[in-house]
Protein backbone atom coordinates (compact mmCIF):
# COMPACT_ATOMS: atom_id res chain seq x y z
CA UNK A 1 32.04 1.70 -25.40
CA UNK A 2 33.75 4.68 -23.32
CA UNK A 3 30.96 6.93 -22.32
CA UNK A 4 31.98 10.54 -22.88
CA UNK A 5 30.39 13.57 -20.00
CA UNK A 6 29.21 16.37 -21.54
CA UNK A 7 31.23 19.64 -20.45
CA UNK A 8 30.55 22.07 -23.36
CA UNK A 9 27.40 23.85 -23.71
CA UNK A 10 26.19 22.94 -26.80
CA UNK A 11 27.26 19.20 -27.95
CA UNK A 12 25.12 17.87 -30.96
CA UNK A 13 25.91 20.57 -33.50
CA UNK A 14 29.16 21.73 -32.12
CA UNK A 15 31.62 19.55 -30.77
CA UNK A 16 29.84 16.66 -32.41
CA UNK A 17 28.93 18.20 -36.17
CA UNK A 18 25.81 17.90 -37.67
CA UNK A 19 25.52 15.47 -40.75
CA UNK A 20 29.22 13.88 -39.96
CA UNK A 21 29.97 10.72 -39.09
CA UNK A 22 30.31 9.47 -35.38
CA UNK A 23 31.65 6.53 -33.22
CA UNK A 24 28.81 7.20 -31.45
CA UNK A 25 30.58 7.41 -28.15
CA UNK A 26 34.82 7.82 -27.16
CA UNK A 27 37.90 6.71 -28.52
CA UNK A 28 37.09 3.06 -30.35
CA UNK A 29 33.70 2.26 -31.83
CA UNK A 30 31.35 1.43 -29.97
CA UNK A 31 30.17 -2.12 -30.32
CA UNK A 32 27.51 -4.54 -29.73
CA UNK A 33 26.80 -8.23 -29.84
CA UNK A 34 23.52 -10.39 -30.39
CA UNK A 35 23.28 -13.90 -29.54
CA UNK A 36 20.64 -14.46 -32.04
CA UNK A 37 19.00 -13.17 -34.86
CA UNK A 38 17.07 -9.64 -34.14
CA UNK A 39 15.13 -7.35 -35.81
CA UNK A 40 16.42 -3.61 -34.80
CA UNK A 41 14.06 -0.41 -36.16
CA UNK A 42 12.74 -3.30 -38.64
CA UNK A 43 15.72 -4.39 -39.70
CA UNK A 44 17.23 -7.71 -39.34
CA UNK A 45 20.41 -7.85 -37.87
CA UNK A 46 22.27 -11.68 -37.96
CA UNK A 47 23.70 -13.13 -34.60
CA UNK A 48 27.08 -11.40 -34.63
CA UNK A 49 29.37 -8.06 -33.30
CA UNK A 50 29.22 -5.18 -34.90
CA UNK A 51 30.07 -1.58 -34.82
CA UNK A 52 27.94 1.11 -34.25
CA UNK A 53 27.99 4.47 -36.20
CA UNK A 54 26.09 7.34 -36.79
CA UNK A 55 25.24 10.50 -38.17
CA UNK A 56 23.54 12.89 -35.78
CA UNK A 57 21.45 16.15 -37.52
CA UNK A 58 18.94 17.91 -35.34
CA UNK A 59 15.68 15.99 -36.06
CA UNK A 60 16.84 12.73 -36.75
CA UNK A 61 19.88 10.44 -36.99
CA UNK A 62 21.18 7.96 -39.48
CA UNK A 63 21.88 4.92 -37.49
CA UNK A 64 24.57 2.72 -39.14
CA UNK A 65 25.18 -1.05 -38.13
CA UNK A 66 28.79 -1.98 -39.50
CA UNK A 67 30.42 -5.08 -40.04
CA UNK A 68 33.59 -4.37 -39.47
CA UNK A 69 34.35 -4.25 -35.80
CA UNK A 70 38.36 -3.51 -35.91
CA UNK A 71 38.77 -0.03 -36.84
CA UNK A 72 39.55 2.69 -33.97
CA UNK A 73 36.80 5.64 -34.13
CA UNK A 74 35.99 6.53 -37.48
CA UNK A 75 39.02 5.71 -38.95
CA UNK A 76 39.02 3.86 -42.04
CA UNK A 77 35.19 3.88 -42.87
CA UNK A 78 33.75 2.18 -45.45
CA UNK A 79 30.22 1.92 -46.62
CA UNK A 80 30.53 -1.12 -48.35
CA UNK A 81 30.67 -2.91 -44.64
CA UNK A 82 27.33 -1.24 -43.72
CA UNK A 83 24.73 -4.05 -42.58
CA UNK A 84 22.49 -1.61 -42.59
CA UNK A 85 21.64 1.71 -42.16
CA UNK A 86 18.25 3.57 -40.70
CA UNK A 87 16.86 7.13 -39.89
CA UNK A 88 15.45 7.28 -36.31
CA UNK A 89 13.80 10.65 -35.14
CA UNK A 90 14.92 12.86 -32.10
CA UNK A 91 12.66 13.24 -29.26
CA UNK A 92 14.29 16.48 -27.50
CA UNK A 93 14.58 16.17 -23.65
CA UNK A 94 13.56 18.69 -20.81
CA UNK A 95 16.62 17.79 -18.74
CA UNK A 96 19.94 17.45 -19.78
CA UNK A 97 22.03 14.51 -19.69
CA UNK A 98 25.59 15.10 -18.83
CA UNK A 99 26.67 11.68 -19.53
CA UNK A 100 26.39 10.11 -23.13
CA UNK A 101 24.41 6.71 -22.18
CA UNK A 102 23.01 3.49 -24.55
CA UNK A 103 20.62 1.39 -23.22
CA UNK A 104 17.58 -0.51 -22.96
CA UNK A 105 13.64 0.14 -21.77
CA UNK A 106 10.16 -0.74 -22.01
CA UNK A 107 11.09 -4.75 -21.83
CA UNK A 108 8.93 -6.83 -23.46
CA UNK A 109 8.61 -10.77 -23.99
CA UNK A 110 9.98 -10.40 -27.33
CA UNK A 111 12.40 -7.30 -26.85
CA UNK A 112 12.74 -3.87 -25.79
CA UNK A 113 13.56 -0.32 -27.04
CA UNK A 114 17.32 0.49 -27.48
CA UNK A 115 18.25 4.14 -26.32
CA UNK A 116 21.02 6.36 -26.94
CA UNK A 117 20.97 9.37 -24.90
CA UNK A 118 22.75 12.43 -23.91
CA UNK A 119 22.46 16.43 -23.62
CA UNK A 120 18.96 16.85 -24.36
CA UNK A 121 18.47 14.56 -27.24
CA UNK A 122 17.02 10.61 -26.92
CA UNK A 123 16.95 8.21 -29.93
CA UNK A 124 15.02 5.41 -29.61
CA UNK A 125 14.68 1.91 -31.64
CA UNK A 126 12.64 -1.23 -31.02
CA UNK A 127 14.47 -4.23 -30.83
CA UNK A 128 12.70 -7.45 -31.52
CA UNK A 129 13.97 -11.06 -30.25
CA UNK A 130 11.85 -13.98 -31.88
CA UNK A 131 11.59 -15.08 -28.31
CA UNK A 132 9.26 -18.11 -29.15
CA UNK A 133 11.43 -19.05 -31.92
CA UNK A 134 14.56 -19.48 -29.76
CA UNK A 135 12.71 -21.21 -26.92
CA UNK A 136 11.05 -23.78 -29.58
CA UNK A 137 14.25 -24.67 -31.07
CA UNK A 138 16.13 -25.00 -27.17
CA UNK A 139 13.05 -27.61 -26.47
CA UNK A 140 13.77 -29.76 -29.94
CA UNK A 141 17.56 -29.88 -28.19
CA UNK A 142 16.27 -30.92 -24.72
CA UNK A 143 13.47 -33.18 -25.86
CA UNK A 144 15.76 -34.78 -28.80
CA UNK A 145 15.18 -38.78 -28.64
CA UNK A 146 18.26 -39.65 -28.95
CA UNK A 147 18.87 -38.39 -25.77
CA UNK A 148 18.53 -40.81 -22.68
CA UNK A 149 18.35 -39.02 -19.59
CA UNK A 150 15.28 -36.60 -20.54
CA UNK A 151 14.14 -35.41 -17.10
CA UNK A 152 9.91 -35.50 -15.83
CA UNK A 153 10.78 -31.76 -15.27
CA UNK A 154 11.94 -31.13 -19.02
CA UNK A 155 9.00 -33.00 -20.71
CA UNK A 156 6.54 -30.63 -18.47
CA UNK A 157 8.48 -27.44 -19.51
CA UNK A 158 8.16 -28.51 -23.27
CA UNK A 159 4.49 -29.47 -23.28
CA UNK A 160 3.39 -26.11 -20.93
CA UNK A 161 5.53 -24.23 -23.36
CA UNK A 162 4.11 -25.84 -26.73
CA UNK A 163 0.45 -25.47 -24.72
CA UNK A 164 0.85 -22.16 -23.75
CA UNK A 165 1.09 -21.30 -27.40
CA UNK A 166 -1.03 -23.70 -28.78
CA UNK A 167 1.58 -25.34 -30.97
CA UNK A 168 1.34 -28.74 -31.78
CA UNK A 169 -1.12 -29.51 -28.59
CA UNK A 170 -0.97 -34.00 -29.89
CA UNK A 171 2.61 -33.20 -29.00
CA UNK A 172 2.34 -31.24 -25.90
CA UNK A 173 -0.25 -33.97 -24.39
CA UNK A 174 2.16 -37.03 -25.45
CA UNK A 175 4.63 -34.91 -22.88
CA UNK A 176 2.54 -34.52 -20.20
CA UNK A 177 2.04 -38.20 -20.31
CA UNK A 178 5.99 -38.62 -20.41
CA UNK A 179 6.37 -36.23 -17.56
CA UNK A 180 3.27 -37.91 -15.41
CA UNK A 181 4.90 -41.46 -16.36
CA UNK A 182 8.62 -40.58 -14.84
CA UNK A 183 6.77 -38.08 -11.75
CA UNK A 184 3.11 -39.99 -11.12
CA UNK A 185 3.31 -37.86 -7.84
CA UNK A 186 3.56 -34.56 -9.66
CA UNK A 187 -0.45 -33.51 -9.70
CA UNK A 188 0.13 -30.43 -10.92
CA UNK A 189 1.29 -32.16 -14.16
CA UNK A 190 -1.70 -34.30 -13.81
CA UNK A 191 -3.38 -31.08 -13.15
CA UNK A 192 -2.41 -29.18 -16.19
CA UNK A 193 -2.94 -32.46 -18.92
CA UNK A 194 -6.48 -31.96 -17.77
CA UNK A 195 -6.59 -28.36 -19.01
CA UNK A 196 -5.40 -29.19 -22.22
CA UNK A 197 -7.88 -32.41 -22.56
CA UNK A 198 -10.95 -29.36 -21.89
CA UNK A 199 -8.92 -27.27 -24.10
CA UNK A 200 -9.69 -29.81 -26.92
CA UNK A 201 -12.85 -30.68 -25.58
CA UNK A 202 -12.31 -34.05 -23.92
CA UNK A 203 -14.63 -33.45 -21.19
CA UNK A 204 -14.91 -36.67 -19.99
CA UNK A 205 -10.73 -37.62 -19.55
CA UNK A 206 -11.01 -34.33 -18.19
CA UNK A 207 -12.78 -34.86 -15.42
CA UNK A 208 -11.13 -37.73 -14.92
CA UNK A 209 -7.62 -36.17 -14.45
CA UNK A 210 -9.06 -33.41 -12.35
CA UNK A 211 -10.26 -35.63 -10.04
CA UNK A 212 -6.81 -37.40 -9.79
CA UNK A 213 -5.34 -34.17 -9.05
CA UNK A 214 -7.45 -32.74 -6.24
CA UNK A 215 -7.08 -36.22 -4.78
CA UNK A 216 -3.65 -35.98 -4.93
CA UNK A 217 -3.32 -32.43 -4.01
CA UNK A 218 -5.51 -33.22 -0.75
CA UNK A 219 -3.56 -35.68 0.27
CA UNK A 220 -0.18 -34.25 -0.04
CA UNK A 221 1.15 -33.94 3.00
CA UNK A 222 3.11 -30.75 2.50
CA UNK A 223 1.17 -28.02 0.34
CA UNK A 224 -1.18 -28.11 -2.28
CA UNK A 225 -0.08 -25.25 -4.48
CA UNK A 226 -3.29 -24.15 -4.79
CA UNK A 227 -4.34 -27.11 -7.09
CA UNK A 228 -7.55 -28.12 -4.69
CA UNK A 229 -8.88 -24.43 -5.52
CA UNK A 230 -7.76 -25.04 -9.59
CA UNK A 231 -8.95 -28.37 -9.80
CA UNK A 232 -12.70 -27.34 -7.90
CA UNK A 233 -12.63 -24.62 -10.54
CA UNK A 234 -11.58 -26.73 -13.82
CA UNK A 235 -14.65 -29.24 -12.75
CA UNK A 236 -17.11 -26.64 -12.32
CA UNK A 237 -16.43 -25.78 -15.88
CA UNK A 238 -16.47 -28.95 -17.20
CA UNK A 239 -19.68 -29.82 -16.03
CA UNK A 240 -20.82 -26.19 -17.45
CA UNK A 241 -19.23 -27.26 -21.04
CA UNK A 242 -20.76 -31.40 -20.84
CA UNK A 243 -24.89 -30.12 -20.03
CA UNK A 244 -24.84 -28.12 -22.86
């Protein structure tokens, strides 16, 4: 994408016509790539490069996502290679942007807000990145069987992961006891296979692995990591949840 400076006084509307198609930028199309699978203004756009077009007016724009990715400009448009196409309003500015800019704010786990800005106009979209989908499907790679050399650390990261969004949980605690059996020295996995045993109720194996991490954490001869502190706090609620 060449990024064009402003040097007229009026742009949208003048130079850059009203209800006309644009490259949305200088010289070639501009173009953008997605690893995976996203979701942009609500609609799905596959893993893939595209082109992007559209068709400024003064209260909203058409936003086009194109499939084909060779032409120069406009040049050679066709709508039967639309992916898809979208109406996104204008939010007006107070300042004026000399430069024509795209990008990206208000980052979220699962995406952000694509911009396009310049003069005193802003067009916005959410973007959304099945973040959890991705990251489920890169641990069914890492944790495959087949595999031999499955590391204590990977095992961990899997059943935190599958924990964290209580997925599976007879899973998650059959890696915590893969990642304990290759690291026995690793508390803080010892640590966190109790949380999920109270999670499920367990009170009793619970305990038990709490207590075999804050003996472990005391004794470890560099730091802690603040497991003595989490471990005297996981016991004081497991002895709230067993005298009821």
């Amino acid at each position: 994408m060449d990024n064009p400076i402003n040097k007229t006084e009026r742009f949208f509307g003048g130079l850059i016509p009203y209800n006309k198609l644009w490259r949305t930028g200088a010289n070639s199309s501009t173009k953008i790539t997605f690893d995976h699978e996203v979701k942009l203004a609500g609609q799905v756009i596959p893993a893939g490069s595209y082109a992007l077009y559209s068709i400024p007016e003064e209260k909203q724009w058409t936003i086009i996502v194109y499939k084909n990715t060779k032409h120069w400009g406009t040049s050679g448009y066709d709508s039967k290679d639309d992916l898809v196409r979208f109406t996104v309003p204008v939010t007006p500015l107070k300042d004026t942007r000399e430069t024509f800019s795209i990008y990206f704010e208000k980052f979220n786990t699962n995406g952000a807000d694509m911009v396009i800005s310049w003069e005193n106009v802003k067009i916005s979209m959410p973007l959304f990145v099945d973040s959890d989908e991705i990251i489920f499907n890169e641990i069914a790679t890492k944790t495959n069987p087949e595999l031999d050399d499955i590391s204590a650390q990977t095992y961990f990261d899997a059943a935190q992961f599958y924990y964290l969004k209580r997925k599976d949980l007879d899973q998650a605690m059959q890696w915590f006891d893969k990642a304990i059996e290759l690291r026995p020295n690793a508390f803080w996995y010892v640590y966190y296979k109790a949380e999920l045993l109270f999670h499920l109720g367990n009170y009793a194996e619970a305990k038990t692995y709490t207590e075999q991490c804050l003996s472990a954490a005391k004794a470890s001869p560099s730091t802690d990591f603040g497991y003595i502190g989490k471990s005297n706090l996981l016991l004081k609620q497991i002895a709230e949840k067993s005298d009821k």
